[in-house]
Protein backbone atom coordinates (compact mmCIF):
# COMPACT_ATOMS: atom_id res chain seq x y z
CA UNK A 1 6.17 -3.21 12.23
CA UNK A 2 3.19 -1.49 13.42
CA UNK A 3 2.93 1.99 14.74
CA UNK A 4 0.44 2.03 18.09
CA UNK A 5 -0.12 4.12 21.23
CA UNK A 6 2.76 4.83 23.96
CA UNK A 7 2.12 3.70 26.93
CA UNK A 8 3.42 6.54 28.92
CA UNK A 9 1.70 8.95 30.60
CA UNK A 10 2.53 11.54 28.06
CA UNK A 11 0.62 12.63 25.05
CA UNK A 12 -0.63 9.28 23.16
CA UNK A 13 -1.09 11.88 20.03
CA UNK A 14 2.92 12.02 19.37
CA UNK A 15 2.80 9.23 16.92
CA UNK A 16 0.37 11.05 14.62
CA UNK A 17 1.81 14.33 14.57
CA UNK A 18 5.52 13.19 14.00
CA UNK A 19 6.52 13.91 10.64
CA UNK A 20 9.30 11.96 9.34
CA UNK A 21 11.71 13.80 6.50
CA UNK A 22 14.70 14.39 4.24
CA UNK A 23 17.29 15.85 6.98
CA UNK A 24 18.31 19.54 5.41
CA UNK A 25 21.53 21.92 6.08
CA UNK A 26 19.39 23.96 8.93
CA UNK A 27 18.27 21.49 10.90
CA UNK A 28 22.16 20.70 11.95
CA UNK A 29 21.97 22.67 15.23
CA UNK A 30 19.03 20.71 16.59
CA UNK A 31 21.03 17.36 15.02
CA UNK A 32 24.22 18.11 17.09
CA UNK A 33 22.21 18.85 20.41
CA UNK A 34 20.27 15.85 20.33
CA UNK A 35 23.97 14.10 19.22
CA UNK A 36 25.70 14.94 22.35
CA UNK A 37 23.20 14.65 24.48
CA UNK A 38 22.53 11.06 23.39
CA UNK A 39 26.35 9.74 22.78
CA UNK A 40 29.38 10.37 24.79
CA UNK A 41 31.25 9.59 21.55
CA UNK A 42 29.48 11.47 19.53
CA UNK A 43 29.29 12.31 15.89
CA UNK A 44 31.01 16.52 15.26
CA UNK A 45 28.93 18.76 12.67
CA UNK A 46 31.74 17.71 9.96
CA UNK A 47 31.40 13.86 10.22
CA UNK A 48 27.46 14.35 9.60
CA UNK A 49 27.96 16.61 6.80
CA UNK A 50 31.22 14.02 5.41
CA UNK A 51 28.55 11.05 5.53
CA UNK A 52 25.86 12.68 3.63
CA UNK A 53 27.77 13.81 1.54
CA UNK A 54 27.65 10.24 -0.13
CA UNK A 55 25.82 9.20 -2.87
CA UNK A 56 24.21 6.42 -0.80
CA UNK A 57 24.22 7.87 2.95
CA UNK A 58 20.63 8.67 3.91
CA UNK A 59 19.87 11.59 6.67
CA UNK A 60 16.23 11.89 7.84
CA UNK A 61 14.65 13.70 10.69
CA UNK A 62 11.76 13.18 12.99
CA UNK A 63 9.70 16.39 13.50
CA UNK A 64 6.79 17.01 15.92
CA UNK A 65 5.81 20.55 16.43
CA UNK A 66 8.32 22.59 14.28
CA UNK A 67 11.21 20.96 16.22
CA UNK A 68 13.61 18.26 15.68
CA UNK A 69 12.61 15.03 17.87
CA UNK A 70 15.24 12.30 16.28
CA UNK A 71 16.96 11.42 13.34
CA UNK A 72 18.53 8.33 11.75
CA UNK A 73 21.35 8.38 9.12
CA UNK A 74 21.95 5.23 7.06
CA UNK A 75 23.41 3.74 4.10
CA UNK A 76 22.15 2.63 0.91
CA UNK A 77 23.90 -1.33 0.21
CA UNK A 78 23.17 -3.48 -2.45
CA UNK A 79 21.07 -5.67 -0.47
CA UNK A 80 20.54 -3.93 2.46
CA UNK A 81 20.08 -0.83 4.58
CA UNK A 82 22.53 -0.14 7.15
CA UNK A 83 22.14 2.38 10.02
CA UNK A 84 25.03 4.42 10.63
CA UNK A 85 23.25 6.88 13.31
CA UNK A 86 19.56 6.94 15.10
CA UNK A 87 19.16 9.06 18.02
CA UNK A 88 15.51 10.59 19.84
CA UNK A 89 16.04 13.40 22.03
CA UNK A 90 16.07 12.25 25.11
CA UNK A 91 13.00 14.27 26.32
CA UNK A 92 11.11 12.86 23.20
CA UNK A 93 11.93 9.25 24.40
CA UNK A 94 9.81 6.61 25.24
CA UNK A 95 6.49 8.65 22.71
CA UNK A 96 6.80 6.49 19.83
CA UNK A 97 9.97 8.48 17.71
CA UNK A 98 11.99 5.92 17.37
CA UNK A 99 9.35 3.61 16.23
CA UNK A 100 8.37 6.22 13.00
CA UNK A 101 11.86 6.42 12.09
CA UNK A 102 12.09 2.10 12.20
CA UNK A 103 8.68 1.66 10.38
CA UNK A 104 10.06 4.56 7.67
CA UNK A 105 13.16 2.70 7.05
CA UNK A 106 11.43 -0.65 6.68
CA UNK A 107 9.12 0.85 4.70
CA UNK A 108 12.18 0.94 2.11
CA UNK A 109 13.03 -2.70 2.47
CA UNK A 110 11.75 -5.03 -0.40
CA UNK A 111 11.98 -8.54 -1.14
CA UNK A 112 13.45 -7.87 -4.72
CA UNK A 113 15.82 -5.47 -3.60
CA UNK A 114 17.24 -4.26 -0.18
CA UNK A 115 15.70 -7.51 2.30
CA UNK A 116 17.18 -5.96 6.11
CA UNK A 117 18.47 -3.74 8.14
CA UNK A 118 21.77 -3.55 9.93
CA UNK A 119 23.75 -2.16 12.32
CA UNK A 120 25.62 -1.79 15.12
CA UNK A 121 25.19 -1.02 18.90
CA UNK A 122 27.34 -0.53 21.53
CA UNK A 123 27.18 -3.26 24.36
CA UNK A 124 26.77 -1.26 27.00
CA UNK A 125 23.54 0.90 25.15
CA UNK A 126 20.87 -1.35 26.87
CA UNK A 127 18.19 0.87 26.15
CA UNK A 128 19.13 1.02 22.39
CA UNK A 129 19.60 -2.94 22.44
CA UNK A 130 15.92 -3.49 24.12
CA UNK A 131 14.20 -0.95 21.84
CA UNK A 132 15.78 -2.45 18.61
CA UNK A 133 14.62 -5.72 19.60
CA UNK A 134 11.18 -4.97 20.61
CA UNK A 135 11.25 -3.78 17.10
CA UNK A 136 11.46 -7.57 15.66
CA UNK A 137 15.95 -6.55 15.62
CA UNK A 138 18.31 -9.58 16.28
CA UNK A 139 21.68 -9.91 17.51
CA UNK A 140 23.83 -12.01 15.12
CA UNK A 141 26.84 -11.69 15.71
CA UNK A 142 29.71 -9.65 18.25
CA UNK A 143 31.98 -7.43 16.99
CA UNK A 144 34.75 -7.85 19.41
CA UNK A 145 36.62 -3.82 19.61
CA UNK A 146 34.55 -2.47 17.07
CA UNK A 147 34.42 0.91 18.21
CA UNK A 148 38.18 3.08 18.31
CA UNK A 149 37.43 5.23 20.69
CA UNK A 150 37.26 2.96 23.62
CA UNK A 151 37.78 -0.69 22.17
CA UNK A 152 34.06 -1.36 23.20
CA UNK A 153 32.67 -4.82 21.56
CA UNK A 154 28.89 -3.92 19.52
CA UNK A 155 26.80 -5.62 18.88
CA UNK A 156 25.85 -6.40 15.30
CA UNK A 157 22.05 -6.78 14.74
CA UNK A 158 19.46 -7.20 11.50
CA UNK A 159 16.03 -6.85 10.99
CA UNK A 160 13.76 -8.07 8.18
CA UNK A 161 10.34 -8.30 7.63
CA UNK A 162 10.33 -11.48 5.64
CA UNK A 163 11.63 -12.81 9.18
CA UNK A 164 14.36 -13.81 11.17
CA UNK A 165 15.10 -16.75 8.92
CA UNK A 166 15.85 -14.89 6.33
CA UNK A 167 18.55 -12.38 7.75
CA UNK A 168 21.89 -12.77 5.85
CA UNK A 169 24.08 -14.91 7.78
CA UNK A 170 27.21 -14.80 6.00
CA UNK A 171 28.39 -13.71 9.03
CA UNK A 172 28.55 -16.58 11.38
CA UNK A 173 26.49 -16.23 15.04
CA UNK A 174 28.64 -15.81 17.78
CA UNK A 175 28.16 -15.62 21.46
CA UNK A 176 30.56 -14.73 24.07
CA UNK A 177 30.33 -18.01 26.21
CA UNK A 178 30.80 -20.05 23.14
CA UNK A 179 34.03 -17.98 22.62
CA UNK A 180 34.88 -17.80 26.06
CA UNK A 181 34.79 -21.64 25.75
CA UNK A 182 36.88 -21.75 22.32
CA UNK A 183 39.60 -19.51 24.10
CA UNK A 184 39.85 -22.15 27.09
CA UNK A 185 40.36 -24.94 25.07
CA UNK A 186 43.32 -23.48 22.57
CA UNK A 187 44.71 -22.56 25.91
């Protein structure tokens, strides 16, 4: 992944002065607000603080003038990194955030080691779904109820820079028409 100029008609000079680091204790309150302004199910001050509390949960922060602009939380897996939680303010949007806190985590990947990124989003986040792809992210498979809360299906997505080819398929593709079609026929 590359890091280039936004296209909107803000500030082109965002993606230079965002500074991407650890996630610390005090920068909770600017965490949560961004949280619930970005998720209608979203994560309380305790299941942050529960996740990182793990030996292999992640938290970093995206900072651009002294103030919190986004943040991602994610997992540390044997051969992969999984995102757990990635959020941009959403007056930050659309300036290039996100993108810093993608190209940081794939910075991490190598092709000893860790080889992609996964995780999970919502099916009716289209905004998340389009950004994640237009980051080089593919959909492999649907996770039919995934999340409690409302039963919602997510969708489950990778990412790795050795390409698409090499994403971990040990969980089969799926599509909902091809289900769809396996439902009519045991019927």
């Amino acid at each position: 992944m590359t890091v280039g100029k936004t296209t909107s008609g803000n500030s082109t000079s965002w993606l230079c002065d965002v500074q991407i680091r650890w996630m610390i204790r005090r920068d909770m309150p600017e965490v949560l607000e961004i949280e619930h302004k970005s998720f209608e199910y979203a994560w309380s001050e305790e299941d942050f603080l529960n996740c990182l509390r793990q030996r292999n949960c992640i938290g970093m922060v995206a900072e651009h003038s002294e103030r919190i602009v986004g943040y991602m939380v994610y997992e540390l897996l044997k051969d992969q990194l999984h995102i757990l939680n990635f959020a941009t303010a959403p007056w930050a949007r659309r300036q290039g955030v996100g993108t810093r806190l993608m190209d940081k985590l794939v910075g991490k990947l190598a092709m000893q080691r860790r080889q992609e990124i996964t995780f999970e989003v919502r099916e009716t986040n289209l905004p998340a779904q389009l950004f994640f792809k237009s980051r080089g992210c593919h959909a492999v498979e649907v996770l039919r109820g995934h999340y409690a809360d409302t039963d919602e299906d997510a969708y489950q997505m990778a990412y790795s820079p050795f390409g698409a080819d090499t994403i971990s398929l040990d969980r089969a593709k799926k599509n909902r028409l091809a289900d769809w079609d396996d439902d009519r026929a045991a019927a």
